[in-house]
C-alpha atoms as a PDB file:
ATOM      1  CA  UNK A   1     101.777 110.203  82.764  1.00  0.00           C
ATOM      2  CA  UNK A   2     103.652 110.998  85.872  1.00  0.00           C
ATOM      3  CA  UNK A   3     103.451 113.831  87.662  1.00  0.00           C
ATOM      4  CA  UNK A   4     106.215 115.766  90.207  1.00  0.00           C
ATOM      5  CA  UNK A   5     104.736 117.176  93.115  1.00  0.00           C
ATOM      6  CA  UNK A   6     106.634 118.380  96.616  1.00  0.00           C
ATOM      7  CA  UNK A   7     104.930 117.282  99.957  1.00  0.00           C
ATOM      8  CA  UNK A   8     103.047 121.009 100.215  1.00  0.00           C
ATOM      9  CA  UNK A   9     101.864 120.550  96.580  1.00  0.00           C
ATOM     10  CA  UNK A  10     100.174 117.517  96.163  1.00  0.00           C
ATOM     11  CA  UNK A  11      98.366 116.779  92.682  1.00  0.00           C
ATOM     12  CA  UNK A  12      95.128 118.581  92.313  1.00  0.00           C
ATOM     13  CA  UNK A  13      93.441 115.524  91.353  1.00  0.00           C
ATOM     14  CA  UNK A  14      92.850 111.906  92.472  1.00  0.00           C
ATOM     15  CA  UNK A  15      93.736 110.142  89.886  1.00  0.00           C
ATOM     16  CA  UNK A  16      96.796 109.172  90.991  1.00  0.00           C
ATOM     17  CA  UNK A  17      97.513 105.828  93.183  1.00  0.00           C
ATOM     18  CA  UNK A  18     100.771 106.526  94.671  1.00  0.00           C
ATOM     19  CA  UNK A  19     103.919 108.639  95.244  1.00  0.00           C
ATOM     20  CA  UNK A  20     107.309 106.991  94.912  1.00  0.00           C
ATOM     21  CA  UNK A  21     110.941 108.794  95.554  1.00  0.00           C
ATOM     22  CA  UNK A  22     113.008 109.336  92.725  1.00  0.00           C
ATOM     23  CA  UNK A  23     116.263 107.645  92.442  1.00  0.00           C
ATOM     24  CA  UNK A  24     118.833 109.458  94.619  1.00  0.00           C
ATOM     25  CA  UNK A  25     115.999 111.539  96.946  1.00  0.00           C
ATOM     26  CA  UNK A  26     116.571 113.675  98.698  1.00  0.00           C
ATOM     27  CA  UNK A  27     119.498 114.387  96.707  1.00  0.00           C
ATOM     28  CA  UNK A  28     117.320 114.879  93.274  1.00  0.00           C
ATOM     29  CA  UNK A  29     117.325 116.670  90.506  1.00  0.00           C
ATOM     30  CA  UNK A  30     113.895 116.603  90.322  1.00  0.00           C
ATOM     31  CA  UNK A  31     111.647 119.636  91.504  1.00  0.00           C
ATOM     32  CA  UNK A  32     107.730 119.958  92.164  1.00  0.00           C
ATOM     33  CA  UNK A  33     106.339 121.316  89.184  1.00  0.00           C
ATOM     34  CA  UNK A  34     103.382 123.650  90.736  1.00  0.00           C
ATOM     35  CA  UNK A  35     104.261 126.888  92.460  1.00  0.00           C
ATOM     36  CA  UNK A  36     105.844 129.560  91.344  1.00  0.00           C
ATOM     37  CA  UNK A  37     108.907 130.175  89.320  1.00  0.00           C
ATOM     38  CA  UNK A  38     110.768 130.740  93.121  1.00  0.00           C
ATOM     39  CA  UNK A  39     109.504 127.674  93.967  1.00  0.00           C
ATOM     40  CA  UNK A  40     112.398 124.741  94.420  1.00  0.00           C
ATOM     41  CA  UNK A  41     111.382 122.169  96.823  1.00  0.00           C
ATOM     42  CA  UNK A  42     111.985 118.484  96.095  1.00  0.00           C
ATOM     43  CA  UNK A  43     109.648 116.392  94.333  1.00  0.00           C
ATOM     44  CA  UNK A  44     107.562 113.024  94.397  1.00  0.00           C
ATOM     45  CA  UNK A  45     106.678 111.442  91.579  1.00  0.00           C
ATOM     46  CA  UNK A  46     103.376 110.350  91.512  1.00  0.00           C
ATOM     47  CA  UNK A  47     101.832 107.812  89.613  1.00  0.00           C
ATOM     48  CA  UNK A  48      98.724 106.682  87.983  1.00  0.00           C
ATOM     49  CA  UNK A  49      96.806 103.509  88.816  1.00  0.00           C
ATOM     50  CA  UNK A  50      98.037 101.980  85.502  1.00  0.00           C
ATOM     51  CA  UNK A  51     101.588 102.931  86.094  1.00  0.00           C
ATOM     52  CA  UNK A  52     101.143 101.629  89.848  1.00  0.00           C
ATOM     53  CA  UNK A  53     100.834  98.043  88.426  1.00  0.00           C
ATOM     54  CA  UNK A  54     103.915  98.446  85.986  1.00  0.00           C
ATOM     55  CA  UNK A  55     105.371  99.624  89.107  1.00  0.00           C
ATOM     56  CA  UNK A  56     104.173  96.661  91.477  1.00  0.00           C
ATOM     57  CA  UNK A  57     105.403  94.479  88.221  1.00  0.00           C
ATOM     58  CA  UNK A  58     108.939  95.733  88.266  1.00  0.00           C
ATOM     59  CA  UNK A  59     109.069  99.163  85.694  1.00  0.00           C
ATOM     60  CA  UNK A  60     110.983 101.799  87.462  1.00  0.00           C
ATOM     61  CA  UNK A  61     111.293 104.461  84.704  1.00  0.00           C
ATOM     62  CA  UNK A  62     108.022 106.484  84.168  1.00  0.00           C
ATOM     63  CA  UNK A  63     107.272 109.604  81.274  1.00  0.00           C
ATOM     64  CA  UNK A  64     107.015 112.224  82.904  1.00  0.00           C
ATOM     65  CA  UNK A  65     103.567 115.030  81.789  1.00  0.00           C
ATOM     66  CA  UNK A  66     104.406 117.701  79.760  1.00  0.00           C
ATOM     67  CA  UNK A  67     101.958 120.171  78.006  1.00  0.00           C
ATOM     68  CA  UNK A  68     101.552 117.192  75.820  1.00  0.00           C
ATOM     69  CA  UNK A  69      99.997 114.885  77.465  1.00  0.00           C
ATOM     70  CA  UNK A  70     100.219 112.267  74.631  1.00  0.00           C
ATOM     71  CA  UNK A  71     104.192 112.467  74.751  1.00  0.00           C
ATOM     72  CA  UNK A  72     106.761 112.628  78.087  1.00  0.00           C
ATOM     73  CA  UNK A  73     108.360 115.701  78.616  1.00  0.00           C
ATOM     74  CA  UNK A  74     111.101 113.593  80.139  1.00  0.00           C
ATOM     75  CA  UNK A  75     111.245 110.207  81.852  1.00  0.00           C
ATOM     76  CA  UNK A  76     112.114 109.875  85.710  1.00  0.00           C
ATOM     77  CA  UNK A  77     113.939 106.524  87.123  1.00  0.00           C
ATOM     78  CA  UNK A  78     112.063 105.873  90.468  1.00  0.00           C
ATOM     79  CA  UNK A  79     113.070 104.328  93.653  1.00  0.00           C
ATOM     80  CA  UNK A  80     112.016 100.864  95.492  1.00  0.00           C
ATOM     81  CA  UNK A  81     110.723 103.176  97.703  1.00  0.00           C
ATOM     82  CA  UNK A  82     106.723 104.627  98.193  1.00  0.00           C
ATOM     83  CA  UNK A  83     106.148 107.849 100.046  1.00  0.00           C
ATOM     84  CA  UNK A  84     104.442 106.479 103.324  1.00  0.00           C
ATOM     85  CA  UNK A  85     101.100 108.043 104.870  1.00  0.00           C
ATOM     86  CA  UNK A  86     100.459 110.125 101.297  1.00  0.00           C
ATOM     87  CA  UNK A  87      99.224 107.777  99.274  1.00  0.00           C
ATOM     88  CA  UNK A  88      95.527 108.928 100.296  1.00  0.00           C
ATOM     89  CA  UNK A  89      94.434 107.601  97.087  1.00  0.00           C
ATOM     90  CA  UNK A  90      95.585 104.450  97.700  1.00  0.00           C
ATOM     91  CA  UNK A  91      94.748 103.693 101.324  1.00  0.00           C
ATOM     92  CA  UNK A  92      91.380 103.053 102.778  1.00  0.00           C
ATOM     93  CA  UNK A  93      90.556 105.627 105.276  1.00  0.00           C
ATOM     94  CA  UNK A  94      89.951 104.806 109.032  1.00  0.00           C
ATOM     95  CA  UNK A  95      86.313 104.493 109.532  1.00  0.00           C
ATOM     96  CA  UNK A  96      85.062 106.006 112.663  1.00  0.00           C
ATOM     97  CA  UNK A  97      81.711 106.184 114.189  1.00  0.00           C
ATOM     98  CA  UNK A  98      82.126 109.138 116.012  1.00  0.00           C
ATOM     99  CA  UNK A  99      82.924 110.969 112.758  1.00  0.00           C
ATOM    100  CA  UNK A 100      85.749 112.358 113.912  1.00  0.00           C
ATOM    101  CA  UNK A 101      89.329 111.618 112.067  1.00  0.00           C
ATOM    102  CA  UNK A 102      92.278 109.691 114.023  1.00  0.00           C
ATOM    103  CA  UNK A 103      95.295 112.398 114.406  1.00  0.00           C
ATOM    104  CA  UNK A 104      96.988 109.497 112.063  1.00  0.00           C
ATOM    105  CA  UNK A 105      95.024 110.171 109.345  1.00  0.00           C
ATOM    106  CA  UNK A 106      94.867 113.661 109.454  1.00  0.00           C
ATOM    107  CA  UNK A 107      98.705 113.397 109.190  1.00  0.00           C
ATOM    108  CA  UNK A 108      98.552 111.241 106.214  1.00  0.00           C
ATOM    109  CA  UNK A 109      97.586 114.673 104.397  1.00  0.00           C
END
């Protein structure tokens, strides 16, 4: 299932392959669902590898997680567009033999 997540909340786990906009971002309904109840920002949707291939096929409406997990809370239409430099999941890190990170890749977080 999908997940909604704002850019300073990112899903605690990394099982998920990439972060699309909703339909409409920035002007979305749709609000990160970690934080507390004051919490309002925007949201990503995020999406598992599995729904990254329906995605890369075409779908554009995901289910949403609820407390569930076997059925959607609610289903989100997604954009054509991916969230750039936050897919860390999805992206092969720069290798460097120094050890030391690029200031582009520490951005990408």
């Amino acid at each position: 299932m999908a997940i909604v997540r704002c850019q300073d909340h990112p899903p605690r786990n990394t099982n998920y392959a990439i972060a699309v906009k909703p339909v409409g971002y920035p002007d979305t309904a749709l609000i990160c669902g970690r934080g507390d109840s004051d919490h309002e920002e925007i949201g990503w949707v995020y999406l598992l590898p599995k729904e990254h291939d329906e995605y890369q096929a075409g779908k554009r409406v995901f289910g949403l997680w609820g407390p569930d997990s076997s059925s959607s809370a609610a289903k989100v239409r997604v954009s054509d567009e991916v969230v750039e430099g936050l897919n860390k999941w999805n992206q092969k890190e720069e290798e460097s033999t120094s050890g030391l990170q690029s200031q582009s890749s520490i951005d990408r977080y």
